[in-house]
N, C-alpha and C. Protein backbone atom coordinates (compact mmCIF):
# COMPACT_ATOMS: atom_id res chain seq x y z
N UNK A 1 32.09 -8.36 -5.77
CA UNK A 1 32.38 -7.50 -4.64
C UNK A 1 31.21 -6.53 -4.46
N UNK A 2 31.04 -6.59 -3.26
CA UNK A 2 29.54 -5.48 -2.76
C UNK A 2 30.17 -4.09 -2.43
N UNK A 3 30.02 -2.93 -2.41
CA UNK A 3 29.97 -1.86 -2.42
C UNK A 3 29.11 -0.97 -1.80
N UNK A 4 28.88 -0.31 -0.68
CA UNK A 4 28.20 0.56 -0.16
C UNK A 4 27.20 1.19 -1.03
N UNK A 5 27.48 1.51 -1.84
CA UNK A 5 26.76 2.75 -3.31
C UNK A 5 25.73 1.54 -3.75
N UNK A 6 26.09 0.64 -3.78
CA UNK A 6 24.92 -0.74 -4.68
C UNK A 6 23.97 -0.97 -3.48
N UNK A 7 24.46 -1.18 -1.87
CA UNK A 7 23.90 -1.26 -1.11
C UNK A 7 22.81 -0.39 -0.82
N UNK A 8 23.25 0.89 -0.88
CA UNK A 8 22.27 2.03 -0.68
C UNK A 8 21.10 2.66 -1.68
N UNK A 9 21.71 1.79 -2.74
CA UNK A 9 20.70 1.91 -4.03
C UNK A 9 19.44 0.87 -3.58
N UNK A 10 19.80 -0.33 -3.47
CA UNK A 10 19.41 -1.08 -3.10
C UNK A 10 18.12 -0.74 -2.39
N UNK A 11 18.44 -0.20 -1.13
CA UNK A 11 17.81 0.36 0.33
C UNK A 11 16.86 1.49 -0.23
N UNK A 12 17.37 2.26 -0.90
CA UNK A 12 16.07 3.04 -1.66
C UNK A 12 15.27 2.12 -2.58
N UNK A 13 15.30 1.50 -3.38
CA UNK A 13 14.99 0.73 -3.97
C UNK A 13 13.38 0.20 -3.01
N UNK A 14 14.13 -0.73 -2.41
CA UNK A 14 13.00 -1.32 -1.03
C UNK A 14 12.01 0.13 -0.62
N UNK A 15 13.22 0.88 -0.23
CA UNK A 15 11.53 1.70 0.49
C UNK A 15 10.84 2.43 -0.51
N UNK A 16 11.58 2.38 -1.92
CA UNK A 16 10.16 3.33 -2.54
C UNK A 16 9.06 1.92 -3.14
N UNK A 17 9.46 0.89 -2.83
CA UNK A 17 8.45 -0.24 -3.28
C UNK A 17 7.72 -0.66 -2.39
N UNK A 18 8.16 -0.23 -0.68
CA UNK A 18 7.22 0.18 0.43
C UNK A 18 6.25 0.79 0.36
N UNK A 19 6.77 2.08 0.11
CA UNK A 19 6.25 3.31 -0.12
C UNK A 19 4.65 2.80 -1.33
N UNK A 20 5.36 2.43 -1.90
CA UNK A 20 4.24 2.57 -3.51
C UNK A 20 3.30 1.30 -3.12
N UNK A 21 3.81 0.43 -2.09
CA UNK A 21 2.92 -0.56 -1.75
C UNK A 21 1.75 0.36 -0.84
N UNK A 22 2.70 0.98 0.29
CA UNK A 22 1.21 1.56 1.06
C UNK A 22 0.45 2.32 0.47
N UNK A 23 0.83 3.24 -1.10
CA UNK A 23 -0.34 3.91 -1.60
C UNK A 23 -0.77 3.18 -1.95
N UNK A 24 -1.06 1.54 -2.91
CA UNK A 24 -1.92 1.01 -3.58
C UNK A 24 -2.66 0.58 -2.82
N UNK A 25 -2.10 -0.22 -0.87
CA UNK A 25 -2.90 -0.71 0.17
C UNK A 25 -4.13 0.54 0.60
N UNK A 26 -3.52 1.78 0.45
CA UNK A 26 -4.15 3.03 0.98
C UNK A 26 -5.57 3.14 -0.04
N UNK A 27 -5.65 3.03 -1.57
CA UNK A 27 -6.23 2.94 -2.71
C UNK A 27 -7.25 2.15 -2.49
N UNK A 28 -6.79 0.99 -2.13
CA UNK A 28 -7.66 -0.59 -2.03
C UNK A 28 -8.72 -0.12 -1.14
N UNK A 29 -8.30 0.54 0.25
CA UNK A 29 -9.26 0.37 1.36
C UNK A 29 -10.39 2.07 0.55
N UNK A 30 -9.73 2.81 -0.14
CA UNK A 30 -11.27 4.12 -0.67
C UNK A 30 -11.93 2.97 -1.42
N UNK A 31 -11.28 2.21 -1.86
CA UNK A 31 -12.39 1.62 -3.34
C UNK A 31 -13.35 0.77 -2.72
N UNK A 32 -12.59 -0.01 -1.63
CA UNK A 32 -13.29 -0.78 -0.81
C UNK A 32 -14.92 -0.09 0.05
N UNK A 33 -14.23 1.33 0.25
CA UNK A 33 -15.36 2.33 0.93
C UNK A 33 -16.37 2.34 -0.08
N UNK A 34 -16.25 2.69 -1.04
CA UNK A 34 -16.77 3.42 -2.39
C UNK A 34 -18.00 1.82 -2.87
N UNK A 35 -17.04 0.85 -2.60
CA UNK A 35 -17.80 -0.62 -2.94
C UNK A 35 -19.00 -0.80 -1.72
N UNK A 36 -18.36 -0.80 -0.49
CA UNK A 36 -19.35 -0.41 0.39
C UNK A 36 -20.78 0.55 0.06
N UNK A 37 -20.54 1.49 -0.03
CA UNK A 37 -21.57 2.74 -0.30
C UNK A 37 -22.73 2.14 -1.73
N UNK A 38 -22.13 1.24 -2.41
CA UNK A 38 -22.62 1.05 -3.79
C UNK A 38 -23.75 0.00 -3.13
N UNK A 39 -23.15 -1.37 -2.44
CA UNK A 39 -23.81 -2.31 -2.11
C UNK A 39 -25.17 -1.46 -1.06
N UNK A 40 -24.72 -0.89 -0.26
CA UNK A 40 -25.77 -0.55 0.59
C UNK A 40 -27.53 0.15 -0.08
N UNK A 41 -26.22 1.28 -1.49
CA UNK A 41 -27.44 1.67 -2.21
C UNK A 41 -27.77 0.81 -3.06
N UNK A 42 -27.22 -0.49 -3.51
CA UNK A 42 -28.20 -1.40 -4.10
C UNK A 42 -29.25 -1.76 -3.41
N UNK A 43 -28.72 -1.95 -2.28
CA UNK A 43 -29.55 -3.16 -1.18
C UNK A 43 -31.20 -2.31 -1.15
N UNK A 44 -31.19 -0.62 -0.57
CA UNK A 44 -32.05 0.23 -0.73
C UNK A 44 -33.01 -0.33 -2.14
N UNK A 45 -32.31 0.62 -3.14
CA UNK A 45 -33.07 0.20 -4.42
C UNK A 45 -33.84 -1.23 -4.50
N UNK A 46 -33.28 -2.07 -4.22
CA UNK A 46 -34.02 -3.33 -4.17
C UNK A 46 -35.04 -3.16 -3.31
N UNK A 47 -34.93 -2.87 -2.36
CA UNK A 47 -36.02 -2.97 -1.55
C UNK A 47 -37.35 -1.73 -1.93
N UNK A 48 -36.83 -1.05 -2.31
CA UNK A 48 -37.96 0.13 -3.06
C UNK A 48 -38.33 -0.56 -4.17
N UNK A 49 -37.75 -1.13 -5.13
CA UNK A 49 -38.42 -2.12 -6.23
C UNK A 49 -38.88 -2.99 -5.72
N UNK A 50 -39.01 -3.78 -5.01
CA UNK A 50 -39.37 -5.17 -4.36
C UNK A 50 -40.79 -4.70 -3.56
N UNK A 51 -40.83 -3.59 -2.89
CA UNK A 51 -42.41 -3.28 -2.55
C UNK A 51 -43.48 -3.24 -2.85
N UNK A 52 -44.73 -3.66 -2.87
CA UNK A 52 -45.70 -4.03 -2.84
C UNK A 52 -46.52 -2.80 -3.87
N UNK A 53 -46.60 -3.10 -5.37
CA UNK A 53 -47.23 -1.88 -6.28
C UNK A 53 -48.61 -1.59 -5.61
N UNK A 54 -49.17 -0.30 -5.58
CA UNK A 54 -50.23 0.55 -5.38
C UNK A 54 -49.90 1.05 -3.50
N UNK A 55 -48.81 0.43 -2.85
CA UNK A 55 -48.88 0.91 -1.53
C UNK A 55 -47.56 1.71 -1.41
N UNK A 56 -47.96 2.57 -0.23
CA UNK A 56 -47.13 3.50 -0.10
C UNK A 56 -45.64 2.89 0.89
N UNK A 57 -45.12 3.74 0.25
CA UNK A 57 -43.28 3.56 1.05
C UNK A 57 -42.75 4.78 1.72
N UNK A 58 -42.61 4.66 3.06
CA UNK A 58 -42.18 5.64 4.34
C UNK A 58 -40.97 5.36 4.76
N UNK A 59 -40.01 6.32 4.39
CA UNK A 59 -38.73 6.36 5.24
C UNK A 59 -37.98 7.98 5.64
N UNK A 60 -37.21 7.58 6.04
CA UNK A 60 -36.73 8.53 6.73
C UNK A 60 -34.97 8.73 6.13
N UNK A 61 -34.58 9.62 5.40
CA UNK A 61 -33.09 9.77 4.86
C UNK A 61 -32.20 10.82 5.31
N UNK A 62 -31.19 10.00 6.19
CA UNK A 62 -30.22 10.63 6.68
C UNK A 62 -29.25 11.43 5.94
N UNK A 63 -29.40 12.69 6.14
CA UNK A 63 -28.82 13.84 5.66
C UNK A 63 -27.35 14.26 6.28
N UNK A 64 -27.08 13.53 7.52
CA UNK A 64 -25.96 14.36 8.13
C UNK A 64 -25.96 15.10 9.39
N UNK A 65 -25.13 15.23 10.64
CA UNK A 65 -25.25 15.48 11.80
C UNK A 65 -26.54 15.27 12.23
N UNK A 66 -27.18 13.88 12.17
CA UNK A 66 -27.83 13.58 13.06
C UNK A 66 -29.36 14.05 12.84
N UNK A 67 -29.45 14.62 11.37
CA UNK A 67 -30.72 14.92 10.82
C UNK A 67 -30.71 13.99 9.55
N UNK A 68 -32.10 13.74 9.61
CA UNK A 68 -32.84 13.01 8.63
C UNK A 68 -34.64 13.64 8.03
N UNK A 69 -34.52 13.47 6.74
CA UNK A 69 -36.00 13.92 6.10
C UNK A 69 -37.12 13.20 5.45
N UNK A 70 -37.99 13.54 5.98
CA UNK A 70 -38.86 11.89 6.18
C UNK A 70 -39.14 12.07 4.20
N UNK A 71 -39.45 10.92 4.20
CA UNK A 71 -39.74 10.15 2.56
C UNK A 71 -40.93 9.66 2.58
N UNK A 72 -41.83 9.90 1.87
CA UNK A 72 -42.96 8.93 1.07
C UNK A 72 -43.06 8.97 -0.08
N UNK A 73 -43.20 7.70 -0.82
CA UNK A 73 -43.48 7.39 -2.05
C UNK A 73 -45.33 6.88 -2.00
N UNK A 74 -45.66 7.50 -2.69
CA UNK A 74 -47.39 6.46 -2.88
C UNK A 74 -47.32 6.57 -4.23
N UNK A 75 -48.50 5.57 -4.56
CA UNK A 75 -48.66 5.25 -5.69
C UNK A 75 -48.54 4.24 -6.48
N UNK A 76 -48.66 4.06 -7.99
CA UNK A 76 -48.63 2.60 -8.51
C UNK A 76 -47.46 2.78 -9.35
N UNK A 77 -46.94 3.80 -9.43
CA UNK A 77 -46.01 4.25 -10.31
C UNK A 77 -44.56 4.08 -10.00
N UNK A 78 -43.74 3.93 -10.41
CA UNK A 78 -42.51 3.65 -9.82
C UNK A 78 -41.62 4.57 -9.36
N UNK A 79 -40.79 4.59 -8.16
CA UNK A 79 -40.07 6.61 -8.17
C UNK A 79 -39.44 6.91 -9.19
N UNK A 80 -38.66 7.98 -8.41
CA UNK A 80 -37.49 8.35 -9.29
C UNK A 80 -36.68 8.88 -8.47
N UNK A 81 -35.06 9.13 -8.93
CA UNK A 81 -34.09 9.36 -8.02
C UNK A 81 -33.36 10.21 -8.92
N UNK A 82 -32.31 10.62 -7.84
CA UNK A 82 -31.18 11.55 -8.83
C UNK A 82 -30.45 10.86 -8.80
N UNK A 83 -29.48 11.04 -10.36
CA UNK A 83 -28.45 10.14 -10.02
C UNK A 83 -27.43 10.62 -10.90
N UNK A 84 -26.42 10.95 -10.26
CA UNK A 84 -24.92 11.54 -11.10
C UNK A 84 -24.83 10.45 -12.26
N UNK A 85 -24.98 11.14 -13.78
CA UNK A 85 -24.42 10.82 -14.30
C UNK A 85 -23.47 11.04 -15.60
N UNK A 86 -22.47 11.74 -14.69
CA UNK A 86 -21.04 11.84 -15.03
C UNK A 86 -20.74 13.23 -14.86
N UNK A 87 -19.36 13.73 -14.99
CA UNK A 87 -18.90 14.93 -14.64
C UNK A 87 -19.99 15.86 -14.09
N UNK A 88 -20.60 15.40 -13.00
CA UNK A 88 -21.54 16.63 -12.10
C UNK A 88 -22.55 16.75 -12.82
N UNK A 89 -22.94 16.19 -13.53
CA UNK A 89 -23.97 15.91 -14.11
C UNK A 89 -25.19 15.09 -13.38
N UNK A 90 -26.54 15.67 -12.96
CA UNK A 90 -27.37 14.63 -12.25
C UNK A 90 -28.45 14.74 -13.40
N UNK A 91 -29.29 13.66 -13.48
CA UNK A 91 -30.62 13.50 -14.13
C UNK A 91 -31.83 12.56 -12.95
N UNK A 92 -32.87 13.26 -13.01
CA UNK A 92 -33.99 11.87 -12.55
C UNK A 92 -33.91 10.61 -13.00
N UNK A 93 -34.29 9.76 -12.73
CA UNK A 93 -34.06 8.57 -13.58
C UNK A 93 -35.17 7.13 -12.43
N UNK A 94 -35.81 6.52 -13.75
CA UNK A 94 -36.95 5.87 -12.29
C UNK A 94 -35.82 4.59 -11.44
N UNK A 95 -36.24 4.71 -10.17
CA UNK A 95 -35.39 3.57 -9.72
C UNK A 95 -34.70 2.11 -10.24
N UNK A 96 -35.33 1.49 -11.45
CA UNK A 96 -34.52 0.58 -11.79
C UNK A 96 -33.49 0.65 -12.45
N UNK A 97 -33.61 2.22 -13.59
CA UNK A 97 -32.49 2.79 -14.42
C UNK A 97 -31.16 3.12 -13.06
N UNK A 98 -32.12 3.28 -12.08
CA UNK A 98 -30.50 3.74 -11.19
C UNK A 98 -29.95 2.29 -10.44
N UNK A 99 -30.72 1.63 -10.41
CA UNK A 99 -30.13 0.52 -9.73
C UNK A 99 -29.24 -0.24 -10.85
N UNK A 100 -29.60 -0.41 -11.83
CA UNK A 100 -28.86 -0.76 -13.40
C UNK A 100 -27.30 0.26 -13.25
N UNK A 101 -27.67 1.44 -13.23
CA UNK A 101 -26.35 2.35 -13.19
C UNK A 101 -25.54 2.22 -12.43
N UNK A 102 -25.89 2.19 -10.74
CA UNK A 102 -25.32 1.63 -9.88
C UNK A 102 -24.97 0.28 -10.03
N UNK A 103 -25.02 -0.58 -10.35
CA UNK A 103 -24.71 -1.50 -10.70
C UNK A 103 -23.32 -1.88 -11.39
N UNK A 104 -24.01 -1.72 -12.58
CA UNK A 104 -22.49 -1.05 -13.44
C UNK A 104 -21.53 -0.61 -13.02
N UNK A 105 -21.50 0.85 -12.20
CA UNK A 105 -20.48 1.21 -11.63
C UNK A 105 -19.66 0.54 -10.74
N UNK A 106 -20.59 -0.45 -9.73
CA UNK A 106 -19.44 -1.77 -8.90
C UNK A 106 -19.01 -2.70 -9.93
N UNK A 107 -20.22 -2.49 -10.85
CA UNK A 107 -19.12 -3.82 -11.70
C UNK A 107 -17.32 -2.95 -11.85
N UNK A 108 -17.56 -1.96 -12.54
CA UNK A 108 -16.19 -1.23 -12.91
C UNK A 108 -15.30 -1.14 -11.68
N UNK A 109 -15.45 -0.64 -10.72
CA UNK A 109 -14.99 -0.30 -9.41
C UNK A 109 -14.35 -1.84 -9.08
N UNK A 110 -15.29 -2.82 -9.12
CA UNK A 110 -14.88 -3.88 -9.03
C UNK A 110 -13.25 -4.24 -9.71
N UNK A 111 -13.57 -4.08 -10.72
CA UNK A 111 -12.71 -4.23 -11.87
C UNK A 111 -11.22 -3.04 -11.35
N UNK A 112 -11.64 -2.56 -11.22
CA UNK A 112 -10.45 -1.43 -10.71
C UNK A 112 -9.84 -2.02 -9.19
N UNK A 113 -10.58 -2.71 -8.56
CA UNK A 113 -10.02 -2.82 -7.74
C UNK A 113 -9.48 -4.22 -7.57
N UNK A 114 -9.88 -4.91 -8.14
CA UNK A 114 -8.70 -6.16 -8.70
C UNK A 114 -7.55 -6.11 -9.34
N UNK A 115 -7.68 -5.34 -10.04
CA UNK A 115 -6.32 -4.17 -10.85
C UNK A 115 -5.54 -3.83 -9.43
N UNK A 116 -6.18 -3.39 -8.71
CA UNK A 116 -5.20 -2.77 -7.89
C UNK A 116 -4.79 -3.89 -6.94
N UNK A 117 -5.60 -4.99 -6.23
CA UNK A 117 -4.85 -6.00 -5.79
C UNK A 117 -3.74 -6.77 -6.73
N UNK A 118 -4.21 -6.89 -7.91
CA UNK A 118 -2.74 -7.60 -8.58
C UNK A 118 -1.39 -6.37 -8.28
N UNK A 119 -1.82 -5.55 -8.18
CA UNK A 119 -0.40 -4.41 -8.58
C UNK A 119 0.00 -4.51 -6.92
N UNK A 120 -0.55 -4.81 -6.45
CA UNK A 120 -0.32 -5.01 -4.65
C UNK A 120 0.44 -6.35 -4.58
N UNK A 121 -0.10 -7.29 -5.06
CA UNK A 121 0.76 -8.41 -4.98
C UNK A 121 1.93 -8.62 -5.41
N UNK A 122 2.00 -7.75 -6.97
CA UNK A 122 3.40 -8.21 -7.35
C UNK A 122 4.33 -7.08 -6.87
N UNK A 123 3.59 -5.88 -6.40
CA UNK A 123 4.26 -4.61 -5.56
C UNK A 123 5.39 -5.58 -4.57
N UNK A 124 4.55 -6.29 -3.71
CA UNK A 124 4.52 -7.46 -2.71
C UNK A 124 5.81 -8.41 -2.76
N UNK A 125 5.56 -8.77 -4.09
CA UNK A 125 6.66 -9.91 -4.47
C UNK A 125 7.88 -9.30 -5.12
N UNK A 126 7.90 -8.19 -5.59
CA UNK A 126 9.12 -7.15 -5.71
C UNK A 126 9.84 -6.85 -4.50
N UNK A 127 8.84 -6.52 -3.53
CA UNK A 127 9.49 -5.86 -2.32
C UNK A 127 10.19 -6.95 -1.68
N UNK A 128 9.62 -8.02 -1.40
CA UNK A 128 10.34 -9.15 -0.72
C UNK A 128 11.71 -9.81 -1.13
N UNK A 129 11.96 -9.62 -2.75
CA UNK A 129 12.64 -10.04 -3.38
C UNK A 129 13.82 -8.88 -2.80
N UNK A 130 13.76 -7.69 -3.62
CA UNK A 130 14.76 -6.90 -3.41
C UNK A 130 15.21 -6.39 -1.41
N UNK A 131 14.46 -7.09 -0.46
CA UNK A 131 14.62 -7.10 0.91
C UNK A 131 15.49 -8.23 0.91
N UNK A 132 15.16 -9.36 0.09
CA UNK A 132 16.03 -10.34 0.40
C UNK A 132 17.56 -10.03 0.06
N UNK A 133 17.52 -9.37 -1.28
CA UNK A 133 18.52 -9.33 -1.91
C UNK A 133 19.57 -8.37 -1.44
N UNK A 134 18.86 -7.03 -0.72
CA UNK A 134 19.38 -5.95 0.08
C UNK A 134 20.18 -7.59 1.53
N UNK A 135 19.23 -7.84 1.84
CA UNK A 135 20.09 -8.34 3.39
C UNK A 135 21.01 -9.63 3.06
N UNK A 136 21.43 -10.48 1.85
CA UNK A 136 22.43 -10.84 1.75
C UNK A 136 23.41 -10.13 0.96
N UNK A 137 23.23 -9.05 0.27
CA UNK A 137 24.62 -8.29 0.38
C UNK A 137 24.94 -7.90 1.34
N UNK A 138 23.81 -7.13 2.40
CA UNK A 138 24.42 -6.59 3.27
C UNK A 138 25.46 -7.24 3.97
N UNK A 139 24.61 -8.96 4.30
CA UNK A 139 25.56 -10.24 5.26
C UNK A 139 26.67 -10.11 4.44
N UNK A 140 26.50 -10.41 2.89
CA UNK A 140 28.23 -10.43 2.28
C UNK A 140 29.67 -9.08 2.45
N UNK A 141 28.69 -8.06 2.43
CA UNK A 141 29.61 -6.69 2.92
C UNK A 141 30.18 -6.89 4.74
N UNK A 142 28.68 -7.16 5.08
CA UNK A 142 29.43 -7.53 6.82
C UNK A 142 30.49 -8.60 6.52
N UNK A 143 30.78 -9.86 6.04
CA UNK A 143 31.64 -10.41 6.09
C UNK A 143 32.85 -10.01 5.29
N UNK A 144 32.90 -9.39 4.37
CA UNK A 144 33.85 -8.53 3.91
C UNK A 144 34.36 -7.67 4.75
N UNK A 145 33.77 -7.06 5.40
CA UNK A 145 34.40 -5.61 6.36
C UNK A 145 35.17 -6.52 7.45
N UNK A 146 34.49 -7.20 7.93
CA UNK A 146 35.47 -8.21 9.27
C UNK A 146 36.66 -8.94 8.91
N UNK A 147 37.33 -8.62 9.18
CA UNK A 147 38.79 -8.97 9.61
C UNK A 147 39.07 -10.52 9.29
N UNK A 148 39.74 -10.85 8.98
CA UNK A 148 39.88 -12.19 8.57
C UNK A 148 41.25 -12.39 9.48
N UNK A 149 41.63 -13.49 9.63
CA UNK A 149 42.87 -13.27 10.71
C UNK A 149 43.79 -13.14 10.28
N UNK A 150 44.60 -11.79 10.32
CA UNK A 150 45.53 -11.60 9.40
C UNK A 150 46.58 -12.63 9.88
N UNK A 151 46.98 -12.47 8.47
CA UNK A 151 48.70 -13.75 8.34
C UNK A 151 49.59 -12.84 9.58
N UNK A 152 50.37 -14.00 10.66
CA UNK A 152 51.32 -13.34 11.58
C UNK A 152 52.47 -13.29 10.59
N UNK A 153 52.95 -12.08 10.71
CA UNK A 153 54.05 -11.60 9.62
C UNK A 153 55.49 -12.40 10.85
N UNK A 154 56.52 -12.68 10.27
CA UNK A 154 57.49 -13.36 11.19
C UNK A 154 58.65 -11.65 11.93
N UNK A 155 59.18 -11.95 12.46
CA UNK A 155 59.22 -10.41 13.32
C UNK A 155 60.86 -10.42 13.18
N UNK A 156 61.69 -9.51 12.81
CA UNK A 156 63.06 -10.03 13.44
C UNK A 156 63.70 -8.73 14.69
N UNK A 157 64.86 -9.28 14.91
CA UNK A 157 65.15 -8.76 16.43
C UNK A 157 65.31 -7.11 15.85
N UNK A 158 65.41 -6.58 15.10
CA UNK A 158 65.51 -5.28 14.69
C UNK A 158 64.72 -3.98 14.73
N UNK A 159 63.16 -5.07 14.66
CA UNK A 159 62.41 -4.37 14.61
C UNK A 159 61.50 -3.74 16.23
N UNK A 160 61.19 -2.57 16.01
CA UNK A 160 60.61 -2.14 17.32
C UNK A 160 59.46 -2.75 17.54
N UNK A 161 58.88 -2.97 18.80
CA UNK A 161 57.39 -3.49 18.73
C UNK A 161 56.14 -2.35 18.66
N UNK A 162 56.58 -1.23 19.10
CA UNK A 162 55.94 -0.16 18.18
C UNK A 162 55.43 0.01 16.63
N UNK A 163 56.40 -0.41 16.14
CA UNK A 163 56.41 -0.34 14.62
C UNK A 163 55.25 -1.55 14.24
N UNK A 164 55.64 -2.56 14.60
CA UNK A 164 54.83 -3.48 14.79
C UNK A 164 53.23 -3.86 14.88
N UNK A 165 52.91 -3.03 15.85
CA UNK A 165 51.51 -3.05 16.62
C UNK A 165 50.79 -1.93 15.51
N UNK A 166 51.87 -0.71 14.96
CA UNK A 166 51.49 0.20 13.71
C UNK A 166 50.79 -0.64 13.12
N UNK A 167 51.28 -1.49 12.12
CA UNK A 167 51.41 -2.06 11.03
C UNK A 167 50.12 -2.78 10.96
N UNK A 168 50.09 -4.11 12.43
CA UNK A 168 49.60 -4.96 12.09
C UNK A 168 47.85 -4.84 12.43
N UNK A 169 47.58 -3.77 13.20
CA UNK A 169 45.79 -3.12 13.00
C UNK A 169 45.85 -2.22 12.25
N UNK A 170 45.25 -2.75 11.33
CA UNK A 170 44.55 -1.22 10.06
C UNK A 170 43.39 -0.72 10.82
N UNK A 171 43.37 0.84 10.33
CA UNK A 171 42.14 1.04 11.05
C UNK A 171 40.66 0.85 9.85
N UNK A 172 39.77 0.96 10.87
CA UNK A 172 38.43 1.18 10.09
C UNK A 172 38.19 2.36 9.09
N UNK A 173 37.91 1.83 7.97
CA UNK A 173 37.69 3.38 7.06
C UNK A 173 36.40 3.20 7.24
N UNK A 174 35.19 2.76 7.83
CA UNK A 174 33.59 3.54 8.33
C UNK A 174 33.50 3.78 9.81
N UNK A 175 32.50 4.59 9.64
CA UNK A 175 33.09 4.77 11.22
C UNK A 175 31.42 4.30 11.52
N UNK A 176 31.28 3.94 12.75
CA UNK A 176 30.36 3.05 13.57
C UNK A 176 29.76 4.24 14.12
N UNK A 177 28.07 3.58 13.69
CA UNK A 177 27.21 4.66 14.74
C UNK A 177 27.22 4.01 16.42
N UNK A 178 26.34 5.01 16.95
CA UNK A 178 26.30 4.54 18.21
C UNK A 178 25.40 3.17 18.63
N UNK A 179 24.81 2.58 17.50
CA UNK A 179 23.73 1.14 18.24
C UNK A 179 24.49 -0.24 17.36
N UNK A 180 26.15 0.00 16.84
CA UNK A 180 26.48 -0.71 16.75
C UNK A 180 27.03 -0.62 14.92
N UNK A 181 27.54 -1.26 14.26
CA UNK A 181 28.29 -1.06 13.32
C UNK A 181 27.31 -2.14 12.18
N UNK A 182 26.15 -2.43 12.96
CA UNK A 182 25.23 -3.51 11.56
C UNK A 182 24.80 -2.25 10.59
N UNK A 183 24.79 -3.01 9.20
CA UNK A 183 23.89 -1.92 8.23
C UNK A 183 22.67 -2.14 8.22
N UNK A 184 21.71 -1.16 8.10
CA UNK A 184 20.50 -1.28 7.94
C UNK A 184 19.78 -0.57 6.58
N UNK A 185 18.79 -0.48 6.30
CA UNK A 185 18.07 -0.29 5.26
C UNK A 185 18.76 1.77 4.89
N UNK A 186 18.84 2.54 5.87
CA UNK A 186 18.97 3.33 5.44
C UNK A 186 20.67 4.05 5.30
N UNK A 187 21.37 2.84 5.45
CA UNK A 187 23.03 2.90 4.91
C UNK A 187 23.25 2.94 3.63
C-alpha cells in the first residue's frame, strides 16, 4: 500500500538529486572554463618556445577593458614568466618550467573533472530511477484513490432514499487543487 508520506519523501528525494545534479553540471562547465584558459596558455607557451633562438618576439598582452601592453622578448636566452605556485604564491620561472606546470595542472583538472562527470552520470541514473519509481507509485496511489464500483447494496422498501444516496458516496478525504486532482512531484 502507497501512502502520501512515502510519496512525498519520494518527491524530495528526486529534487534534491536534481538539485545536486545541477551543481555538479554547474561545476563541470568552471572546470571546463579553467581547462579552456590552461589550453590557450599552453598553446602561447608553445609558441614562445617554438620561436626562432637569437630573434626577437613582439606581442601585445591583454590586460582588460580593452587595454593591452606591448611585449618584447630579444635575445638567445629563454624568458621567464610568473607563475602561481600555490597558495598566492608567484615565482619567475623560464617558460618551459611553466609550460611543464601548466601542464600538470590540466592533467589534474582533467582528472577532477572526470570525477565529476562520473558523479553526474550516476547523479543521472539515480535521478531517473527514483522519477520512475516516484511516478508508478504515484499511478498506484491514483488507482487506489479512484473508486472502484462500489458493490450495489440490495435496498428494502423501508428504507428512505435519502439515507441511501448518504451512504452510498463517501466523500473525498483530499481535497483537489484547482488544475485538477493528479499528484505531482511536489505532493
Amino acid at each position: 500500500m502507497v501512502d502520501r508520506t512515502q510519496l512525498q519523501r519520494l518527491a524530495q528525494e528526486v529534487e534534491v538529486l536534481r538539485k545536486r545534479l545541477d551543481e555538479i553540471n554547474l561545476r563541470i562547465e568552471q572546470v571546463d572554463a579553467v581547462l579552456a584558459e590552461h589550453a590557450i596558455t599552453d598553446a602561447v607557451l608553445e609558441s614562445l618556445l617554438g620561436h626562432g633562438q637569437g630573434s626577437s618576439i613582439s606581442t601585445h598582452l591583454p590586460i582588460g577593458s580593452g587595454v593591452s601592453l606591448p611585449y618584447r622578448h630579444q635575445g638567445d636566452q629563454e624568458g621567464v614568466a610568473l607563475v602561481d605556485l600555490g597558495s598566492g604564491v608567484f615565482g619567475e620561472r623560464p617558460w618551459s618550467d611553466v609550460r611543464s606546470i601548466t601542464t600538470q595542472r590540466k592533467d589534474d583538472i582533467q582528472r577532477l573533472r572526470d570525477e565529476l562527470k562520473e558523479q553526474s552520470d550516476q547523479t543521472e541514473t539515480s535521478l531517473g530511477q527514483a522519477a520512475q519509481t516516484f511516478n508508478r507509485l504515484a499511478e498506484s496511489l491514483k488507482q487506489q484513490a479512484s473508486p472502484e464500483s462500489p458493490p450495489v447494496a440490495p435496498t428494502t422498501q423501508t428504507e428512505t432514499p435519502e439515507s441511501t444516496t448518504s451512504d452510498a458516496t463517501p466523500r473525498r478525504s483530499r481535497k483537489r487543487g484547482m488544475f485538477g486532482g493528479d499528484l505531482t512531484l511536489d505532493d
